[in-house]
C-alpha atoms as a PDB file:
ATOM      1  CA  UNK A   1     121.375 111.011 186.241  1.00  0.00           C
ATOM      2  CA  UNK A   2     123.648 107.744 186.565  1.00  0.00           C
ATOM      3  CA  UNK A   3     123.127 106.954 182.739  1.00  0.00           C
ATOM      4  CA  UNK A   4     125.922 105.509 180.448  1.00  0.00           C
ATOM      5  CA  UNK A   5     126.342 104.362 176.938  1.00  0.00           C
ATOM      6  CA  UNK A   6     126.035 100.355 176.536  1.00  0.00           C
ATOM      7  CA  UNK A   7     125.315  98.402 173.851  1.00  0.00           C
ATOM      8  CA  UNK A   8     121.608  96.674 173.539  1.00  0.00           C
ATOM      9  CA  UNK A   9     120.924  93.475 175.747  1.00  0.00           C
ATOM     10  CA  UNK A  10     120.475  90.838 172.552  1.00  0.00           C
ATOM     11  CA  UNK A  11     117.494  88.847 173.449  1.00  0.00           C
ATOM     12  CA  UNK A  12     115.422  87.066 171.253  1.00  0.00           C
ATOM     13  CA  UNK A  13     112.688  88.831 168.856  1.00  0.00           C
ATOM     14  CA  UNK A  14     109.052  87.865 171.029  1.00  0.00           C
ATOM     15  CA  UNK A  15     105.862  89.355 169.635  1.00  0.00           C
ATOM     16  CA  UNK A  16     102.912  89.052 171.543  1.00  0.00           C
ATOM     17  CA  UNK A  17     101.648  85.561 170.935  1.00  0.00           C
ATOM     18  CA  UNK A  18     105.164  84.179 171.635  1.00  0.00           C
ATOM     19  CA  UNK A  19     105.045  85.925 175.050  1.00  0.00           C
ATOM     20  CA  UNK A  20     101.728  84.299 175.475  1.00  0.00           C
ATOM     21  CA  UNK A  21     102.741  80.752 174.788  1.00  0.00           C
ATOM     22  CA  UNK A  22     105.833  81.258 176.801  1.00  0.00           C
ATOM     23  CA  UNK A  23     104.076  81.966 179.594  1.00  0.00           C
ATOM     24  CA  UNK A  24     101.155  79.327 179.047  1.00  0.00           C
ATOM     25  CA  UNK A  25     104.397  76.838 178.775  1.00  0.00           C
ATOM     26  CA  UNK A  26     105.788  78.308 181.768  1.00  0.00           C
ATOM     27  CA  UNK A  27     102.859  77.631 184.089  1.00  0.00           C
ATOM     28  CA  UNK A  28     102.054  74.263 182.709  1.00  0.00           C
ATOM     29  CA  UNK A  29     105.680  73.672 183.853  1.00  0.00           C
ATOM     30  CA  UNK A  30     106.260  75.388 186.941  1.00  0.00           C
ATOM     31  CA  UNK A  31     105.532  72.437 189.040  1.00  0.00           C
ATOM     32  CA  UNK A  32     107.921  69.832 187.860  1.00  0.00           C
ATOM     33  CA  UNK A  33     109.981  68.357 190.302  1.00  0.00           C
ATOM     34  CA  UNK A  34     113.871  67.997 189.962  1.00  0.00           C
ATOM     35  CA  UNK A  35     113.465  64.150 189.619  1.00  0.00           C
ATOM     36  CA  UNK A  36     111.179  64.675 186.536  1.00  0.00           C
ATOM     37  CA  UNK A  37     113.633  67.397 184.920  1.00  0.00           C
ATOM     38  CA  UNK A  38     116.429  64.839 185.470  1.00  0.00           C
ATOM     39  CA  UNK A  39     114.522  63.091 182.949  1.00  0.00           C
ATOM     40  CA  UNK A  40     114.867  65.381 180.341  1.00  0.00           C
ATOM     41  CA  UNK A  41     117.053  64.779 177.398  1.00  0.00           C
ATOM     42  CA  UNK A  42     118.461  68.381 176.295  1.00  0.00           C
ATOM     43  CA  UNK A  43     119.389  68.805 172.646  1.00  0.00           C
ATOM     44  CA  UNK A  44     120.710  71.868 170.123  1.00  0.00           C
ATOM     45  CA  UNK A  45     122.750  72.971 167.357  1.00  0.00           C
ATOM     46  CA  UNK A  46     125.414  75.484 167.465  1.00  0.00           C
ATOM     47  CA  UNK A  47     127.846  76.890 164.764  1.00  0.00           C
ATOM     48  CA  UNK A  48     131.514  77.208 165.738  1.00  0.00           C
ATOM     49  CA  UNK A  49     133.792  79.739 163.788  1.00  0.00           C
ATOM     50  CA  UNK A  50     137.623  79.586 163.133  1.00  0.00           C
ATOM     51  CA  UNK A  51     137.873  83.466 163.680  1.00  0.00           C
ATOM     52  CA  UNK A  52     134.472  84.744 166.055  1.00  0.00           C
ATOM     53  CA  UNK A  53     133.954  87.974 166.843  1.00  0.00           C
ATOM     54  CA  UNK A  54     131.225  87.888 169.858  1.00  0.00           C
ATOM     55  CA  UNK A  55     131.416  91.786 170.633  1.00  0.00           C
ATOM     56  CA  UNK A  56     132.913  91.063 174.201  1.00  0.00           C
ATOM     57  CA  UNK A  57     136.279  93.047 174.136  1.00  0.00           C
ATOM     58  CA  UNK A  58     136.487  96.565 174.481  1.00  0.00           C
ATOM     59  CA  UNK A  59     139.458  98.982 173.889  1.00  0.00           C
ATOM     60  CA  UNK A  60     140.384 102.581 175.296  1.00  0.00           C
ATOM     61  CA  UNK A  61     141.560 104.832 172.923  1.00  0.00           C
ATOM     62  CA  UNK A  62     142.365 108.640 172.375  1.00  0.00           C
ATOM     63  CA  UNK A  63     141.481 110.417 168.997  1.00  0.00           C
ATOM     64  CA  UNK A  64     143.222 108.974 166.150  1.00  0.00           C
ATOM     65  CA  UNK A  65     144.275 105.650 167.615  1.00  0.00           C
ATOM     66  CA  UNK A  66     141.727 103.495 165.834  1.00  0.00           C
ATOM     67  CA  UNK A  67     143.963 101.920 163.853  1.00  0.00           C
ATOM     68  CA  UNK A  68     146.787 100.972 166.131  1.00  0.00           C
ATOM     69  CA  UNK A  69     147.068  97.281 165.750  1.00  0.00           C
ATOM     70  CA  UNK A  70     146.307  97.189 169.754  1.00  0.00           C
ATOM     71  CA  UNK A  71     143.206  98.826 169.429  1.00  0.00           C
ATOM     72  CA  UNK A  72     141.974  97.166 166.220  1.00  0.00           C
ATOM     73  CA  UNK A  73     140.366  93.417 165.867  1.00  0.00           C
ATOM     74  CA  UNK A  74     141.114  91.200 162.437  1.00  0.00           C
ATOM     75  CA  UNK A  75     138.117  89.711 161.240  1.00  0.00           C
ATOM     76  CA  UNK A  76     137.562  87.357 157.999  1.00  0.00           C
ATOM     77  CA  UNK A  77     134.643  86.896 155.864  1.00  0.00           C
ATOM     78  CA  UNK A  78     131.945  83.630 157.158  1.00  0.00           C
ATOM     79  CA  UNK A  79     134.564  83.771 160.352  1.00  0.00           C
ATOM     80  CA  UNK A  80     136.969  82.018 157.651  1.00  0.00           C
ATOM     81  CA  UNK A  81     134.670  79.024 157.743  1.00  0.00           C
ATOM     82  CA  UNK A  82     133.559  76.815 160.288  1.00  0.00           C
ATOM     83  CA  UNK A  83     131.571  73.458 161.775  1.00  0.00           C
ATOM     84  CA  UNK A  84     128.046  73.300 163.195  1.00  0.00           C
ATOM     85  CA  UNK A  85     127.781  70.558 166.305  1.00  0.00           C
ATOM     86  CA  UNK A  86     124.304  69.014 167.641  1.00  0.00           C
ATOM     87  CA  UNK A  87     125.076  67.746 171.159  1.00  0.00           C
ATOM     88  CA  UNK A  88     122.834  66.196 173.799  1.00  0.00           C
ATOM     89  CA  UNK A  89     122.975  65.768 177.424  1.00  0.00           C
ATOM     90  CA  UNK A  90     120.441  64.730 180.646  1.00  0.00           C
ATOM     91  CA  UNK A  91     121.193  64.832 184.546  1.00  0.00           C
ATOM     92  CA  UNK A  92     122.557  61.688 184.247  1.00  0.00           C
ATOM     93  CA  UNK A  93     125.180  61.762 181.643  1.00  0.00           C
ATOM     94  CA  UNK A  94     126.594  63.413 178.883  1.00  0.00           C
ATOM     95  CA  UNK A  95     125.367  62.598 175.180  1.00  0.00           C
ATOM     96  CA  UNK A  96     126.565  62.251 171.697  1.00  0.00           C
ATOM     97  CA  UNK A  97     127.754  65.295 169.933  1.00  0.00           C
ATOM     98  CA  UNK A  98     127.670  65.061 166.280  1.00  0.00           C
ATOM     99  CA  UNK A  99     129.665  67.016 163.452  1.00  0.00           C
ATOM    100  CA  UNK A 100     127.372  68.566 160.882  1.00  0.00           C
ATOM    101  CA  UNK A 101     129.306  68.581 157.620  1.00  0.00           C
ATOM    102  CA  UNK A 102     126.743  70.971 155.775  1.00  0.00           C
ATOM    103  CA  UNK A 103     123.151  72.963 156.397  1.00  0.00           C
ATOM    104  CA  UNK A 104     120.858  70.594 158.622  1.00  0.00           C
ATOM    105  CA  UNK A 105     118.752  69.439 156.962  1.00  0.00           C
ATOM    106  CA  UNK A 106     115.734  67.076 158.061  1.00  0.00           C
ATOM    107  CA  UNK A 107     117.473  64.060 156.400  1.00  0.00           C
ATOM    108  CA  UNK A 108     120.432  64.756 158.701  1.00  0.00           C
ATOM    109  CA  UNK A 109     118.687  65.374 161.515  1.00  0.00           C
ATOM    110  CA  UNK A 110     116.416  62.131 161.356  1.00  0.00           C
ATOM    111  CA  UNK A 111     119.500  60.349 160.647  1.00  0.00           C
ATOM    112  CA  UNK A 112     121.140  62.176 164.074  1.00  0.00           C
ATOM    113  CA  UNK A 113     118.083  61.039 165.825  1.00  0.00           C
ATOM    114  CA  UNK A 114     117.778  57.739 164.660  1.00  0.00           C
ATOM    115  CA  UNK A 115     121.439  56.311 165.008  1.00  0.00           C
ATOM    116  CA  UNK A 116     122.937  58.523 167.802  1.00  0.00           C
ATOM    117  CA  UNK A 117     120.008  59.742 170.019  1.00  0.00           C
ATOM    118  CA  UNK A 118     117.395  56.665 170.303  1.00  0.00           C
ATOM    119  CA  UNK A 119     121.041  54.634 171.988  1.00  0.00           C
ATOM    120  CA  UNK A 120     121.810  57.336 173.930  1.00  0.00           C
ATOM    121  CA  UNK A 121     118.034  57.511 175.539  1.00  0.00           C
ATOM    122  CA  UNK A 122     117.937  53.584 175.341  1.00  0.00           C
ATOM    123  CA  UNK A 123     121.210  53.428 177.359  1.00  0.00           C
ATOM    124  CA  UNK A 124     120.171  56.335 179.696  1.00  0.00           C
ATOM    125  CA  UNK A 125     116.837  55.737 180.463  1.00  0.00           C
ATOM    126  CA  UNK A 126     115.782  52.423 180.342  1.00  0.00           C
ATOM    127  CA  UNK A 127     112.811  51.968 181.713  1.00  0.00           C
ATOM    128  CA  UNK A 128     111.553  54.405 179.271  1.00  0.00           C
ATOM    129  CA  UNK A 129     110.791  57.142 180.868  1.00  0.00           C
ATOM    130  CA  UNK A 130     113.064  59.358 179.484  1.00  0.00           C
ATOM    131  CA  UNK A 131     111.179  62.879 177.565  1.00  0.00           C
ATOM    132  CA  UNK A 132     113.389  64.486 174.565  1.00  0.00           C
ATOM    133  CA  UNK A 133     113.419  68.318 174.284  1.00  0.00           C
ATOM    134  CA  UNK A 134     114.202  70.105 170.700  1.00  0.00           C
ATOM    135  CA  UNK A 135     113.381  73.357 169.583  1.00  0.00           C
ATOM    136  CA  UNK A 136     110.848  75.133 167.105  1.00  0.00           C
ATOM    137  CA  UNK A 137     113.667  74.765 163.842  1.00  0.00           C
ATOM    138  CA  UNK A 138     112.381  73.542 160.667  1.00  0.00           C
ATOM    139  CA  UNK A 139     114.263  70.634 160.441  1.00  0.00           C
ATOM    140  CA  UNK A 140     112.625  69.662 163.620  1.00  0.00           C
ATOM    141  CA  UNK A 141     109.526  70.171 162.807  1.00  0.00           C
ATOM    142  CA  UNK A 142     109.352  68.134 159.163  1.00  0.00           C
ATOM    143  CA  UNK A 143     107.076  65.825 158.272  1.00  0.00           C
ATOM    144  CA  UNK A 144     109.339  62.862 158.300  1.00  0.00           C
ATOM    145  CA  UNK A 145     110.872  63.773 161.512  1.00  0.00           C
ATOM    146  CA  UNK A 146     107.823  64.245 163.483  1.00  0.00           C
ATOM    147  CA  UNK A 147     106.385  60.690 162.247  1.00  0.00           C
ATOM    148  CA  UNK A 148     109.747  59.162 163.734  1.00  0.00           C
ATOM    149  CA  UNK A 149     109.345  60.526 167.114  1.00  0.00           C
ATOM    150  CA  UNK A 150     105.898  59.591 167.147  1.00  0.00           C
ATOM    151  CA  UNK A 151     106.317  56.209 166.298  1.00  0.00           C
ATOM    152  CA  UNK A 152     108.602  56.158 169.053  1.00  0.00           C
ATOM    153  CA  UNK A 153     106.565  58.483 171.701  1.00  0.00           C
ATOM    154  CA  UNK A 154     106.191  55.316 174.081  1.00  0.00           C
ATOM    155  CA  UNK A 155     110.000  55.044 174.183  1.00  0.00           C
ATOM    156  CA  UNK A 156     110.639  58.880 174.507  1.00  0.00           C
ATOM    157  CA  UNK A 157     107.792  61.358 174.085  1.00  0.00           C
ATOM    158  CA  UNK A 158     108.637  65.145 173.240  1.00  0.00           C
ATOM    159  CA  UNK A 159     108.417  67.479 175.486  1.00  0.00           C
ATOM    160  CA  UNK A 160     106.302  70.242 174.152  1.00  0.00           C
ATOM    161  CA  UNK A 161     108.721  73.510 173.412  1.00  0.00           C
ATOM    162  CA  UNK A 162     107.737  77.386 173.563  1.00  0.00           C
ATOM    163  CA  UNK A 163     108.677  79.466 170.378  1.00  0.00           C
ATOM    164  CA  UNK A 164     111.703  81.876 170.567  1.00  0.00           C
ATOM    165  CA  UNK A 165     113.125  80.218 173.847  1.00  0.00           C
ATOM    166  CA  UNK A 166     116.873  79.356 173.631  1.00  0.00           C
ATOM    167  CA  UNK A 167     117.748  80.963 177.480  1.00  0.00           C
ATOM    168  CA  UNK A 168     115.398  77.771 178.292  1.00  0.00           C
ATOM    169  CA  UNK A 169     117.064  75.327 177.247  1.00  0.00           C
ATOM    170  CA  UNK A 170     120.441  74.696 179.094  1.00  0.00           C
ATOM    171  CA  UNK A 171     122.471  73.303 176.137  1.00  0.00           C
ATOM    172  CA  UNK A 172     122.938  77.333 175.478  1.00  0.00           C
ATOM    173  CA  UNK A 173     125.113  77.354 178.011  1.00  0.00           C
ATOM    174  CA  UNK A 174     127.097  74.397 177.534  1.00  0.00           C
ATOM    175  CA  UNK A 175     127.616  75.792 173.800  1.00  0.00           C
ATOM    176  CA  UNK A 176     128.695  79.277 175.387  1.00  0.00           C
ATOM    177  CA  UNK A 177     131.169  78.017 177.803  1.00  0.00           C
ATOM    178  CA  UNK A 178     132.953  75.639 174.494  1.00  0.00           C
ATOM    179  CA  UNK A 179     132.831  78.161 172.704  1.00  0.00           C
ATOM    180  CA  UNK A 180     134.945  80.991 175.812  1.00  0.00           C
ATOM    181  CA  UNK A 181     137.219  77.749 176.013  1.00  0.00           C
ATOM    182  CA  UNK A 182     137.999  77.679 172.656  1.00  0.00           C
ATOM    183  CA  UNK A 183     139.181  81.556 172.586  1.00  0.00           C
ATOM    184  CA  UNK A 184     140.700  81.230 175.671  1.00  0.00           C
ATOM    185  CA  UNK A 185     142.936  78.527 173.963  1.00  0.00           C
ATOM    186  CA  UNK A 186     146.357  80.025 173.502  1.00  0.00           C
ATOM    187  CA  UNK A 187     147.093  79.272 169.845  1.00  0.00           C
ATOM    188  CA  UNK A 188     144.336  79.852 167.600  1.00  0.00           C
ATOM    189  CA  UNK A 189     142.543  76.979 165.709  1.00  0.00           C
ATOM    190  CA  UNK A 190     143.973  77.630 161.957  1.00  0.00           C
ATOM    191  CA  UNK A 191     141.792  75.109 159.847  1.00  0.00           C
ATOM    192  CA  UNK A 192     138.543  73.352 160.032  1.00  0.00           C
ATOM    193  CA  UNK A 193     140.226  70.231 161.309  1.00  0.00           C
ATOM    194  CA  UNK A 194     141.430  71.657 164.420  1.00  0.00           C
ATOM    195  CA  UNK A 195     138.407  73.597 165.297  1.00  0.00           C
ATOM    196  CA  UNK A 196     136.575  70.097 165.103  1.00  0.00           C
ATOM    197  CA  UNK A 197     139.291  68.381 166.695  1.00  0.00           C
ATOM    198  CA  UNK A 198     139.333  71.086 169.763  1.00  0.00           C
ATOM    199  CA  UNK A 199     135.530  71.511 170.055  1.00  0.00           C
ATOM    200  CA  UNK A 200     134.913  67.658 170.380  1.00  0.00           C
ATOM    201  CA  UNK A 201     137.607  67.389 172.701  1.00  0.00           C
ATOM    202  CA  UNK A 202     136.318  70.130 175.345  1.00  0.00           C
ATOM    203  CA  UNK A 203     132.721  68.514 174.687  1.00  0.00           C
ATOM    204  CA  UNK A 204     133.977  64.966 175.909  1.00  0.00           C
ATOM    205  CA  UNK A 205     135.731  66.628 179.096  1.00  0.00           C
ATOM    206  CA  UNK A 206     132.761  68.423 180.392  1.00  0.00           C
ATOM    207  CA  UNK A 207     132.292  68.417 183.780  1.00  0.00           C
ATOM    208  CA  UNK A 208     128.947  66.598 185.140  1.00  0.00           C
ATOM    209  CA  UNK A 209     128.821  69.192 188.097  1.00  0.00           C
ATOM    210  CA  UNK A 210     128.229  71.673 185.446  1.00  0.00           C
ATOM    211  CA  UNK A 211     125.517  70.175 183.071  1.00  0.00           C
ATOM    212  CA  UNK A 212     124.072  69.374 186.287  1.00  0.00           C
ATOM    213  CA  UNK A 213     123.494  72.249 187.795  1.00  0.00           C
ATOM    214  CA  UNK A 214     122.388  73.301 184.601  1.00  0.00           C
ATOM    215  CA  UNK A 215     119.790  71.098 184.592  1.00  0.00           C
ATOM    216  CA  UNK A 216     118.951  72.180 188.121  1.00  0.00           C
ATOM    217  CA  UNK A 217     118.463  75.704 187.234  1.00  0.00           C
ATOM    218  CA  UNK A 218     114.885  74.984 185.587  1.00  0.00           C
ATOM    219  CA  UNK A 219     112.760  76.209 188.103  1.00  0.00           C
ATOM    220  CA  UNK A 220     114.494  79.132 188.447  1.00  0.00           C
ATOM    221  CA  UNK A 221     114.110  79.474 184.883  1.00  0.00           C
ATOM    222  CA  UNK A 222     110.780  79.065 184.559  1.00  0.00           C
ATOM    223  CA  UNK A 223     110.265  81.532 187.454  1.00  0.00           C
ATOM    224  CA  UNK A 224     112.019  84.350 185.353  1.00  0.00           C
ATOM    225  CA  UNK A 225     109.535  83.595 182.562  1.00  0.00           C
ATOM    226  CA  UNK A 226     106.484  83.986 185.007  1.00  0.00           C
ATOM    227  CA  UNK A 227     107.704  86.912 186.699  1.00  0.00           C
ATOM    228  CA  UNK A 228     108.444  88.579 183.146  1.00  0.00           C
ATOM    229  CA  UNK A 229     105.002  87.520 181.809  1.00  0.00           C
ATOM    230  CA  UNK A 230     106.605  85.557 178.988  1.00  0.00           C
ATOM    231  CA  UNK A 231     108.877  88.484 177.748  1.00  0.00           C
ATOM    232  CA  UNK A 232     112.763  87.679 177.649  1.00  0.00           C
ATOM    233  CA  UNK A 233     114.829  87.115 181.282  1.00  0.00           C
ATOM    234  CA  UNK A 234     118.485  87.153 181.794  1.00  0.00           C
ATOM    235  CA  UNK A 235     119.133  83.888 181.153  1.00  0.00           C
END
């Protein structure tokens, strides 16, 4: 019948009022030209592990080989600790990325935003008509962090964001592709210092033909979302 064992496509948990707003975001969005999305400021978090296990490699094995050290994968407890970035990027340049020492936390973030994101969208766009995108996380959406951006929302307004929508946003990608070139690193990062050390330098030699056509994939994006009435895509 041409069917074959494979492990579930992880996408993210949409009930029926996020598909809804998804696709209510979608249309309201479908018409942007590329000029506009180049004006979009792209933000995110991401946690980076010492030791990551992402579920990618596979083995072949006969019976009782489990346990050969070829077919077996070490793995430590929290990934043997690790660092959590927040990075930001447009069309037209590449953004601050910012070590998170603990938990974000809305004191964090506002600080983030305050001291490392309103120069970046000063220096970028300044005319002032750059938008800033963030997602739905708490720490985004406090109280004290909200009345920031809005006394600032003639500088840089947000950009309104759908819930449960990271394949959206293109600083997903950015995060995957540090964190392949990270395990594709021949010597493995032994301490938090070198994982920091690595991870901020493969953020700072990013190439702008990537994040670009990153940004450029938005339509195409948003097209997915239509054509799936909201529901997940492959992005």
């Amino acid at each position: 019948m041409g069917l074959c064992s494979r492990r579930p496509t992880r996408v993210p948990l949409l009930i029926k009022r996020h598909r809804q707003l998804r696709l209510q975001w979608a249309r309201e969005h479908r018409d942007r030209t590329m000029d506009e999305w180049k004006r979009v400021a792209w933000s995110e978090e991401s946690q980076f592990l010492i030791h990551h296990a992402d579920g990618r490699v596979r083995v072949r094995s006969l019976p009782g080989e489990q346990l050969l050290p070829s077919n077996t994968a070490g793995h430590t407890q929290a990934g043997g600790g690790g660092i959590m970035l927040w990075g930001t990027f447009s069309w037209a340049a590449l953004g601050p990325v910012v070590v998170v020492e603990q938990t974000m936390k809305a004191a964090n973030y506002l600080s983030i935003i305050a001291y490392q994101l309103y120069p970046y969208m000063a220096f970028v766009f300044p005319t002032g008509n750059g938008i800033f995108q963030q997602d739905n996380a708490p720490c985004h959406k406090a109280r004290i962090v909200l009345e920031w951006f809005e006394k600032h929302t003639d500088e840089f307004p947000l950009m309104p964001w759908p819930p449960n929508s990271p394949e959206l946003n293109p600083m997903e990608h950015i995060w995957d592709i540090m964190e392949r070139q990270l395990r594709a690193q021949t010597l493995p990062c032994r301490n938090i210092s070198t994982l920091r050390d690595r991870s901020l330098d493969i953020w700072h030699n990013l190439s702008p033909v990537m994040y670009q056509k990153l940004v450029a994939s938005m339509s195409r994006r948003i097209a997915a979302v239509l054509k799936a009435k909201g529901g997940a895509t492959r992005f």
